[in-house]
Protein backbone atom coordinates (compact mmCIF):
# COMPACT_ATOMS: atom_id res chain seq x y z
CA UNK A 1 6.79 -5.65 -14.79
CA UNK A 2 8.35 -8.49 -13.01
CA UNK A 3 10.61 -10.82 -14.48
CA UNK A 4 10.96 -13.86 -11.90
CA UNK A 5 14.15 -15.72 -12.56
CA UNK A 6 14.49 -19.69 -12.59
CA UNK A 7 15.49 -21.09 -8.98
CA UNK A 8 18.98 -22.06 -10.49
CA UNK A 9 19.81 -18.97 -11.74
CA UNK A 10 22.19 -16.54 -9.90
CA UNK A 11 24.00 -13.06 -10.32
CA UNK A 12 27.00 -15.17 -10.92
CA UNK A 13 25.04 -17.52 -13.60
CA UNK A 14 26.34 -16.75 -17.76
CA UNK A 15 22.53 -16.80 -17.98
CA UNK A 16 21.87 -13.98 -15.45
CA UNK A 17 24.86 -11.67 -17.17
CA UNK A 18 23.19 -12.48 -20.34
CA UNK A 19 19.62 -11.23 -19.65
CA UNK A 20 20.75 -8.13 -17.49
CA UNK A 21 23.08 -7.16 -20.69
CA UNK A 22 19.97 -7.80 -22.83
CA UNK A 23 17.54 -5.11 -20.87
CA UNK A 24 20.08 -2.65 -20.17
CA UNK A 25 19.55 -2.17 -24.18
CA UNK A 26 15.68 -1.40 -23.81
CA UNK A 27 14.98 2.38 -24.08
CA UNK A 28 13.77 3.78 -21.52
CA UNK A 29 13.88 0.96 -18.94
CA UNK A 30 15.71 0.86 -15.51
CA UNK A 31 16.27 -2.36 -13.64
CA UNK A 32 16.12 -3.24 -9.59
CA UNK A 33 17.06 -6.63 -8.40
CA UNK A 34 15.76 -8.41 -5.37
CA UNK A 35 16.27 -11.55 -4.01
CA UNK A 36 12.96 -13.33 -2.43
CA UNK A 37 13.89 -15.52 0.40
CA UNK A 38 11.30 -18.19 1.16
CA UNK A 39 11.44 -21.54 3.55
CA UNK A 40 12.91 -23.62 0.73
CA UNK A 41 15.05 -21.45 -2.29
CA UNK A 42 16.15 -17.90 -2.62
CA UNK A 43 14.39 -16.68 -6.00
CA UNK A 44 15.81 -13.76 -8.14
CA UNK A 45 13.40 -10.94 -9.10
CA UNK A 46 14.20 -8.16 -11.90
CA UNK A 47 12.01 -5.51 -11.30
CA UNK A 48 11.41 -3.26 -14.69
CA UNK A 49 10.77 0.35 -14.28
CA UNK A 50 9.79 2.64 -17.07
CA UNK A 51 7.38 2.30 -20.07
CA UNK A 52 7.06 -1.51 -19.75
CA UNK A 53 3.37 -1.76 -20.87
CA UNK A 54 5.42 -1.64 -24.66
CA UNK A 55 7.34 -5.07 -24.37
CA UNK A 56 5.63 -8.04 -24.98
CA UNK A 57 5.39 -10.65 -22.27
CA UNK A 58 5.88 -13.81 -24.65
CA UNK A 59 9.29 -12.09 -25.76
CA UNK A 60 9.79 -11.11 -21.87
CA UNK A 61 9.49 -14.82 -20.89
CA UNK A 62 11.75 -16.07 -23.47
CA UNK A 63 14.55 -14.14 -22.04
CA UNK A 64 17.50 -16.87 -20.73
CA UNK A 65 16.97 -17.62 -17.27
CA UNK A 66 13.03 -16.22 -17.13
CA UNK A 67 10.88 -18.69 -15.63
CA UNK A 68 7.74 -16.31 -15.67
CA UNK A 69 6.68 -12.55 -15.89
CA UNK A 70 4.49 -10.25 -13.70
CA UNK A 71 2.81 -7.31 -14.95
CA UNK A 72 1.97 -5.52 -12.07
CA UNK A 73 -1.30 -3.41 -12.30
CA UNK A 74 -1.15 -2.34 -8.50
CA UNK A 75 -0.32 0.53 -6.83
CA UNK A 76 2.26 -1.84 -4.34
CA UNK A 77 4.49 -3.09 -6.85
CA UNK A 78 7.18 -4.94 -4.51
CA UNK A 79 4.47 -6.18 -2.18
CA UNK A 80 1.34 -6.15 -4.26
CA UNK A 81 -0.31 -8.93 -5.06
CA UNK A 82 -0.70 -8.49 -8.92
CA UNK A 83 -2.86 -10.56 -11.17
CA UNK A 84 -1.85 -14.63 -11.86
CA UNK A 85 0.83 -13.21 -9.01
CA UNK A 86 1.69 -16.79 -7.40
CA UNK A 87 4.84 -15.92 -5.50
CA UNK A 88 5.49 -16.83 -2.07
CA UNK A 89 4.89 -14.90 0.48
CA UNK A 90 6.85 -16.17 3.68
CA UNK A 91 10.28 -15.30 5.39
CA UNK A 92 12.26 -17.48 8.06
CA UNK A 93 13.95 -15.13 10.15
CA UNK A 94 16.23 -17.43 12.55
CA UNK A 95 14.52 -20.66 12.28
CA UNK A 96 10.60 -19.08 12.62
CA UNK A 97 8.72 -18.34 9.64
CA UNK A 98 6.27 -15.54 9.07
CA UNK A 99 3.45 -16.38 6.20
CA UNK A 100 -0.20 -15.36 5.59
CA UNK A 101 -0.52 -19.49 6.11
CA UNK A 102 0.71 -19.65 9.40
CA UNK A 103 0.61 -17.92 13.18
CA UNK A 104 2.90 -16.96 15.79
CA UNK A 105 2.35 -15.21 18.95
CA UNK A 106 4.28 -12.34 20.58
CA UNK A 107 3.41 -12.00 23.92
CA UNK A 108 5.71 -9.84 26.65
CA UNK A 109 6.51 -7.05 27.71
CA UNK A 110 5.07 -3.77 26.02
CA UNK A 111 8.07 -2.27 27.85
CA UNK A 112 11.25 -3.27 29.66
CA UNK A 113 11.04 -2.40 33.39
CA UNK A 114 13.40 -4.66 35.52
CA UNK A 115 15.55 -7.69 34.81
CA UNK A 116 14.10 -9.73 37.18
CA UNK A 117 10.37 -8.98 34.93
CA UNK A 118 11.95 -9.96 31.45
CA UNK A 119 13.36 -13.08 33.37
CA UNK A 120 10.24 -14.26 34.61
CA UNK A 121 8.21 -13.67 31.41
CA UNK A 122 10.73 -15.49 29.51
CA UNK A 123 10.91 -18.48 31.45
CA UNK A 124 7.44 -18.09 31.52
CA UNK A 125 7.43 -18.38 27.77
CA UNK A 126 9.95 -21.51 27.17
CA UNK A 127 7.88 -22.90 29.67
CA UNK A 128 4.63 -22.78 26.96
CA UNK A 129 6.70 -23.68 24.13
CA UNK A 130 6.33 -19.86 23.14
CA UNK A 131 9.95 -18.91 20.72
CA UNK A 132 8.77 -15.13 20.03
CA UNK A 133 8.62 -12.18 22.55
CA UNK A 134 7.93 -8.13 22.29
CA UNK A 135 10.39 -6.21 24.74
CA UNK A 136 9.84 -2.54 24.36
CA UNK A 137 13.63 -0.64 24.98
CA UNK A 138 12.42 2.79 23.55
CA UNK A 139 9.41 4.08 23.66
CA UNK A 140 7.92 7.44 22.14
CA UNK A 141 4.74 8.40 24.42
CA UNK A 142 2.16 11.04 23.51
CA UNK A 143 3.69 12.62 27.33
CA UNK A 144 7.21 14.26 27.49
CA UNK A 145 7.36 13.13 31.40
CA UNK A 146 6.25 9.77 30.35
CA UNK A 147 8.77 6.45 30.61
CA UNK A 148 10.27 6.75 27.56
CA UNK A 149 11.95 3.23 27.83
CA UNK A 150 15.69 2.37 28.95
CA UNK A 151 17.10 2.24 25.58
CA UNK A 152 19.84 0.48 24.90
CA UNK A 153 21.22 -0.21 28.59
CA UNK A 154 18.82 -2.53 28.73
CA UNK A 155 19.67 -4.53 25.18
CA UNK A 156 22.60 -6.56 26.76
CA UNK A 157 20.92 -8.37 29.45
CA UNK A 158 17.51 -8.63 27.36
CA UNK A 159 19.27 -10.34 24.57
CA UNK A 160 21.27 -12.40 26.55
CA UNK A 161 18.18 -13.99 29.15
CA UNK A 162 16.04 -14.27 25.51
CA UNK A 163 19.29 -16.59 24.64
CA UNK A 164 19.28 -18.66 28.01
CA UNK A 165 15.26 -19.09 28.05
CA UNK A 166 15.56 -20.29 23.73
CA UNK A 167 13.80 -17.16 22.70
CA UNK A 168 14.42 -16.45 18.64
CA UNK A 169 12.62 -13.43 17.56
CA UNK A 170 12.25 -10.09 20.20
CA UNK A 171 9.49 -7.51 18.43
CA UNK A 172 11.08 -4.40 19.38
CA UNK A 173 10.37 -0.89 18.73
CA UNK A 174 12.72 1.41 17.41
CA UNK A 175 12.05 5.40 16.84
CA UNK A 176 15.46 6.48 15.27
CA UNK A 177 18.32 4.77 13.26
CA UNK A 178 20.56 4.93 16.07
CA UNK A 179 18.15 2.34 17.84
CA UNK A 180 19.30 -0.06 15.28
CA UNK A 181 22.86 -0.23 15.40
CA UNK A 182 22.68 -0.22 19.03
CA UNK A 183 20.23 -3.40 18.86
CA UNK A 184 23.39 -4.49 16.38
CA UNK A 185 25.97 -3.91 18.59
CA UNK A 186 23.84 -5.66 21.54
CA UNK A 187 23.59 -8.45 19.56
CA UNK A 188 26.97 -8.54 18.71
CA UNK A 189 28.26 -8.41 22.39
CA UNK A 190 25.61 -11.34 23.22
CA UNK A 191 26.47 -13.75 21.04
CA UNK A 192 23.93 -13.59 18.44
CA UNK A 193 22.31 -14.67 21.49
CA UNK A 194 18.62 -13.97 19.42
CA UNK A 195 16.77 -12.33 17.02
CA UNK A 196 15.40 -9.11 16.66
CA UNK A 197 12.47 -7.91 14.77
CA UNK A 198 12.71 -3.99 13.94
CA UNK A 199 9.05 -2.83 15.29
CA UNK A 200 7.63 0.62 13.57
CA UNK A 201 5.03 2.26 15.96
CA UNK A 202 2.13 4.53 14.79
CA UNK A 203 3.24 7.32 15.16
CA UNK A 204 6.30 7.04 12.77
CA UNK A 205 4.27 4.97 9.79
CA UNK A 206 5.02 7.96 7.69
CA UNK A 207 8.30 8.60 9.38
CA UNK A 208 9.65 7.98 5.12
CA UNK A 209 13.49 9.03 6.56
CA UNK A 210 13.18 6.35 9.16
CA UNK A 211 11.23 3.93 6.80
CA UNK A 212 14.15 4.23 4.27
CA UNK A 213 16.91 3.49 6.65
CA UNK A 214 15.26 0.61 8.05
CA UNK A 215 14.25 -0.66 4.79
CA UNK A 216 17.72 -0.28 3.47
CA UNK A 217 18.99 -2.68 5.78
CA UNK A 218 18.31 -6.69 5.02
CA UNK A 219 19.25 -7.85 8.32
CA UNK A 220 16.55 -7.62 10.00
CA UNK A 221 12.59 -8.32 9.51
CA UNK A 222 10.22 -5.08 10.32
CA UNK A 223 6.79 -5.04 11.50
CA UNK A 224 5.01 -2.30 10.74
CA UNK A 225 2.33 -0.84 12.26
CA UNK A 226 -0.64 0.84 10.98
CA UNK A 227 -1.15 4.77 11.16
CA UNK A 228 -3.50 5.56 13.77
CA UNK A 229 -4.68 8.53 11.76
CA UNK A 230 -4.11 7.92 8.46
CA UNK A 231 -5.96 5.46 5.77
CA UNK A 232 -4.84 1.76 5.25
CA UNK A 233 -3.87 2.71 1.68
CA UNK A 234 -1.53 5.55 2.82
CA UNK A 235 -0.03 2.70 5.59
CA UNK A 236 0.33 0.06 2.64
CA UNK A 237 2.40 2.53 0.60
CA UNK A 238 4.23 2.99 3.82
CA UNK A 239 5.40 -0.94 3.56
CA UNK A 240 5.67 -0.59 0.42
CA UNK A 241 8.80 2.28 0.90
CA UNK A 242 10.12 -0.27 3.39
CA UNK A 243 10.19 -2.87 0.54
CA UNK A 244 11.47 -0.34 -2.44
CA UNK A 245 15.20 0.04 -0.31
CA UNK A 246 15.46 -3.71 -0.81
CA UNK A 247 13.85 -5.58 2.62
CA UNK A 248 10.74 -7.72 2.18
CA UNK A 249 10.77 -9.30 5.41
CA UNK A 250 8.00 -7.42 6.07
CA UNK A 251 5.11 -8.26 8.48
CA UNK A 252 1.82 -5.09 8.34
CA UNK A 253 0.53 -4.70 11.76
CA UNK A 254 -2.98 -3.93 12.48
CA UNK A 255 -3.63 -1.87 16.24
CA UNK A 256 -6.85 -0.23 16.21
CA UNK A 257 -8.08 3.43 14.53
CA UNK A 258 -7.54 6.63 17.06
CA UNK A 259 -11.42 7.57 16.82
CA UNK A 260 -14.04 8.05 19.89
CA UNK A 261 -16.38 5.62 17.83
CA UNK A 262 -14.07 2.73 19.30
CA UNK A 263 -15.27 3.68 22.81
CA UNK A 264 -15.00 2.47 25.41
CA UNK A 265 -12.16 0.81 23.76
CA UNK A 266 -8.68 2.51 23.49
CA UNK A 267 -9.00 2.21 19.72
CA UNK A 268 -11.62 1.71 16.58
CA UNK A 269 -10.85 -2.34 16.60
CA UNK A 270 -9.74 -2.84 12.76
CA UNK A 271 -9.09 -6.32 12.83
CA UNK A 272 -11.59 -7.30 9.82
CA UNK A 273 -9.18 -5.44 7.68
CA UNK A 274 -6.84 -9.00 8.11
CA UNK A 275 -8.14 -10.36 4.74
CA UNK A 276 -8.04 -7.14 3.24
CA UNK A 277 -4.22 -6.97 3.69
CA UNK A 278 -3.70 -10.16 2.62
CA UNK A 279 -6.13 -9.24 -0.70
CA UNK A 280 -3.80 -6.48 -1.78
CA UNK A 281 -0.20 -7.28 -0.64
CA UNK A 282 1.59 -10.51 0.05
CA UNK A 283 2.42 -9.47 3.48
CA UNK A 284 1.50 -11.78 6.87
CA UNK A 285 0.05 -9.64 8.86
CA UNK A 286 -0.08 -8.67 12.66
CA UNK A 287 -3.06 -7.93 15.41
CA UNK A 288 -2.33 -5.95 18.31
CA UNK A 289 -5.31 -6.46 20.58
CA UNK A 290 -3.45 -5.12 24.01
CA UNK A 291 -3.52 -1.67 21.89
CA UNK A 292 -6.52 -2.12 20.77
CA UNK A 293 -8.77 -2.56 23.72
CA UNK A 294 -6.56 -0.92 26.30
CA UNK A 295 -8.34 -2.51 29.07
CA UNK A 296 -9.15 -5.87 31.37
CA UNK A 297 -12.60 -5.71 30.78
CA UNK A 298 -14.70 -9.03 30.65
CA UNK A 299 -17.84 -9.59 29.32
CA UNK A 300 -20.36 -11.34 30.80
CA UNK A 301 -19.05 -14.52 29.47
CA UNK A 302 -16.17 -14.13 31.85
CA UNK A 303 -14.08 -13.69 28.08
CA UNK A 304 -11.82 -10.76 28.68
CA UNK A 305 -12.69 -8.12 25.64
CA UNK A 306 -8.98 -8.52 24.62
CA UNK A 307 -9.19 -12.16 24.20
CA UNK A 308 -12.74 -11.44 22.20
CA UNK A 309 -10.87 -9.03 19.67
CA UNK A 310 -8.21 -11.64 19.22
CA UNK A 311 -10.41 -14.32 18.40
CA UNK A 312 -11.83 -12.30 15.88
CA UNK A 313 -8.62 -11.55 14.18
CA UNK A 314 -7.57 -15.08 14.34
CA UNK A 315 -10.66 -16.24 12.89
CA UNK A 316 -10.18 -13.75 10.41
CA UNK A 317 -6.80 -15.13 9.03
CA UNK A 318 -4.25 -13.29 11.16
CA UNK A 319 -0.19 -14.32 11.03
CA UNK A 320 0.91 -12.78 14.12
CA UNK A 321 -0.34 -11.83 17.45
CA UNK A 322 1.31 -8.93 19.52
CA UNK A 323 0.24 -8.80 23.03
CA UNK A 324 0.72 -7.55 26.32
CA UNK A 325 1.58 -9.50 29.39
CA UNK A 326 3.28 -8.42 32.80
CA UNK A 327 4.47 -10.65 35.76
CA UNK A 328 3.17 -8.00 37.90
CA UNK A 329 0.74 -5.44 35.57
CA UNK A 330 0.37 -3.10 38.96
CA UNK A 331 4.36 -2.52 38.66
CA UNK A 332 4.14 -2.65 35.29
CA UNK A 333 5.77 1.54 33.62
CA UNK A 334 3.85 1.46 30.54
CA UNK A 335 0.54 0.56 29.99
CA UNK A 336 0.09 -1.85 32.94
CA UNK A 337 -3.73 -1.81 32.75
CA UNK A 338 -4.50 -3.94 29.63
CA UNK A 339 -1.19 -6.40 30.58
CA UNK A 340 -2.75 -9.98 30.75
CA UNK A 341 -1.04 -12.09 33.45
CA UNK A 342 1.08 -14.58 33.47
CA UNK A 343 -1.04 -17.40 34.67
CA UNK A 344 -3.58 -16.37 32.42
CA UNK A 345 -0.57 -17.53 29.41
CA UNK A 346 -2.17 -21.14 29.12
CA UNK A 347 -5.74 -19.90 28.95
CA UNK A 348 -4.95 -16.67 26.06
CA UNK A 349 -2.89 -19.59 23.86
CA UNK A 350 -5.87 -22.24 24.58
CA UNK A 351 -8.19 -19.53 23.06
CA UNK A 352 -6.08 -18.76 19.82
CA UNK A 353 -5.87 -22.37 18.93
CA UNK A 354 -9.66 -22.97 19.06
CA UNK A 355 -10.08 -19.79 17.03
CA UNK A 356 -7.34 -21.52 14.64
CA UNK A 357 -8.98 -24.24 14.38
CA UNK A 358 -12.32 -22.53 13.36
CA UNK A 359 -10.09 -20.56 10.67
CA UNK A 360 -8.94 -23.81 9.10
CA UNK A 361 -12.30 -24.89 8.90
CA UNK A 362 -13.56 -22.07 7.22
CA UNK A 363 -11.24 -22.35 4.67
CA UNK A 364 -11.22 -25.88 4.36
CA UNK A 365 -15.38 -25.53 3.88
CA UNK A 366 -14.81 -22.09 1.43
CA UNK A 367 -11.81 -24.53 -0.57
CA UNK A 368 -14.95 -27.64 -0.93
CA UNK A 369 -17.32 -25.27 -2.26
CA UNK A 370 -15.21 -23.37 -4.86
CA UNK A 371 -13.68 -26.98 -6.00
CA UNK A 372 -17.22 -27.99 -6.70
């Protein structure tokens, strides 16, 4: 059960002592506070754990400061989305906000190579009005000899050009909690100079030590990616550990199923399970279509097959786009053959607002024909 607290109240608030004094009393019951931070207001939530399908939910919602009560049914109790469950589900993160009403776009690097590169694909960015990025500083690879990334020597001069070119959020993978206090410290050192959203790859969705840590800290938003081998329930509960150690700045990326059936594709495209996500969990959620397709294939309508699976997810409701792009894919030290290039910036961004603007109509049509 979830008791969700008037926008006025606060742990300091006679009214907030007064109801946490009153369940500490119920038998059987432990409490865990959270605080949900939307666009607007910062909203109190007092999660009861225990026996709670005893206590009635008029006497629940008469407690002092209640403005209404959950009962959650679902498995994902933090990020569920229970029955009459109304509650926002957006984050700002310095100044851009991540909902399942909105979209941003992550395009860059899928890992950092030279300064001169990030330069270039940042100016490239400011240029299109872009204020997101992905800059990969460690990467895990299925290879031992493989680029593994240049870690955090390359932090300082990342965050500071993402500063001088207006960037605000950097998607960026991290494998180990080291990783993130050296992304602190870098930060630190720069400034502040941006933003930094803690990106979990595939192969550590059920990494639960590294899951923990990161959700433990609130500093930072986390996008999450889907297990490549594992079922989208078990990668939901995944989130859902992230959200349990107190972050909810959570964004559930989608990158494609490790299965032959995808072929010729690098991945079983899994984009229609956008409105599932955002069915069962209040989380925006992500499409990765450079690690989906792993290719520069075009079809015949001269669409390249990773602009095709984008559309789709787009059309499909998705909240955030993570995508590769190179200044110079042949130099490129990690996965240089589906990196879309820089001139073909205007042309991806075109695409995903006519695919937008078909997923507004839809649900502008679907809102008409309920209303009626």
């Amino acid at each position: 059960m979830i008791l969700i607290l008037a926008p006025e109240i606060s742990p300091q608030s006679d009214f907030y002592r007064q109801l946490m004094a009153h369940l500490a009393q119920l038998p059987g019951i432990s409490t865990r506070v959270h605080e949900e931070r939307g666009a607007q207001k910062t909203l109190l939530e007092v999660y009861l754990i225990g026996n709670t399908a005893a206590l009635d939910l008029d006497a629940m919602r008469a407690l002092p400061g209640v403005e209404r009560v959950v009962r959650v049914s679902e498995e994902y109790r933090i990020l569920g989305r229970h029955h009459d469950d109304q509650r926002s589900c957006e984050f700002v993160y310095n100044g851009v906000r991540f909902g399942q009403d909105n979209l941003n776009v992550f395009a860059g690097l899928c890992a950092v190579d030279t300064r001169e590169h990030v330069e270039i694909m940042l100016r490239t960015l400011q240029t299109h009005g872009q204020p997101c990025t992905r800059m990969g500083a460690y990467k895990p690879r299925t290879n031992p000899y493989s680029f593994q990334g240049h870690g955090k020597s390359c932090l300082p001069y990342v965050f500071e050009l993402a500063g001088k070119y207006a960037i605000k959020v950097i998607a960026m993978e991290v494998t180990h909690e080291s990783h993130v206090d050296e992304i602190r410290a870098a930060l630190h050192a720069t400034g502040q100079a941006t933003g930094v959203m803690l990106q979990i790859g595939t192969r550590n969705t059920q990494n639960f030590e590294l899951l923990k840590i990161v959700g433990k800290q609130a500093e930072f938003p986390v996008l999450l990616k889907r297990g490549f081998g594992i079922t989208l329930e078990e990668s939901l509960n995944a989130a859902e550990y992230l959200a349990s150690e107190g972050n909810r700045m959570i964004v559930f990326g989608l990158r494609g199923m490790k299965t032959n059936m995808g072929d010729p594709h690098r991945n079983f495209v899994d984009f229609a399970h956008v409105p599932v996500v955002k069915r069962l969990t209040r989380m925006p959620v992500c499409i990765d279509p450079s690690h989906s397709v792993g290719t520069r294939d075009a079809s015949p309508d001269r669409i390249l097959d990773v602009m095709h699976v984008t559309a789709q997810g787009v059309i499909a409701g998705a909240n955030m786009i993570l995508v590769d792009f190179h200044p110079a894919p042949g130099k490129a030290l990690v996965d240089g053959p589906q990196a879309l290039r820089l001139d073909e910036l205007a042309w991806f961004l075109d695409d995903i607002a006519i695919a937008r603007s078909a997923y507004e109509k839809r649900v502008a049509r679907a809102q008409q024909t309920v209303s009626n």
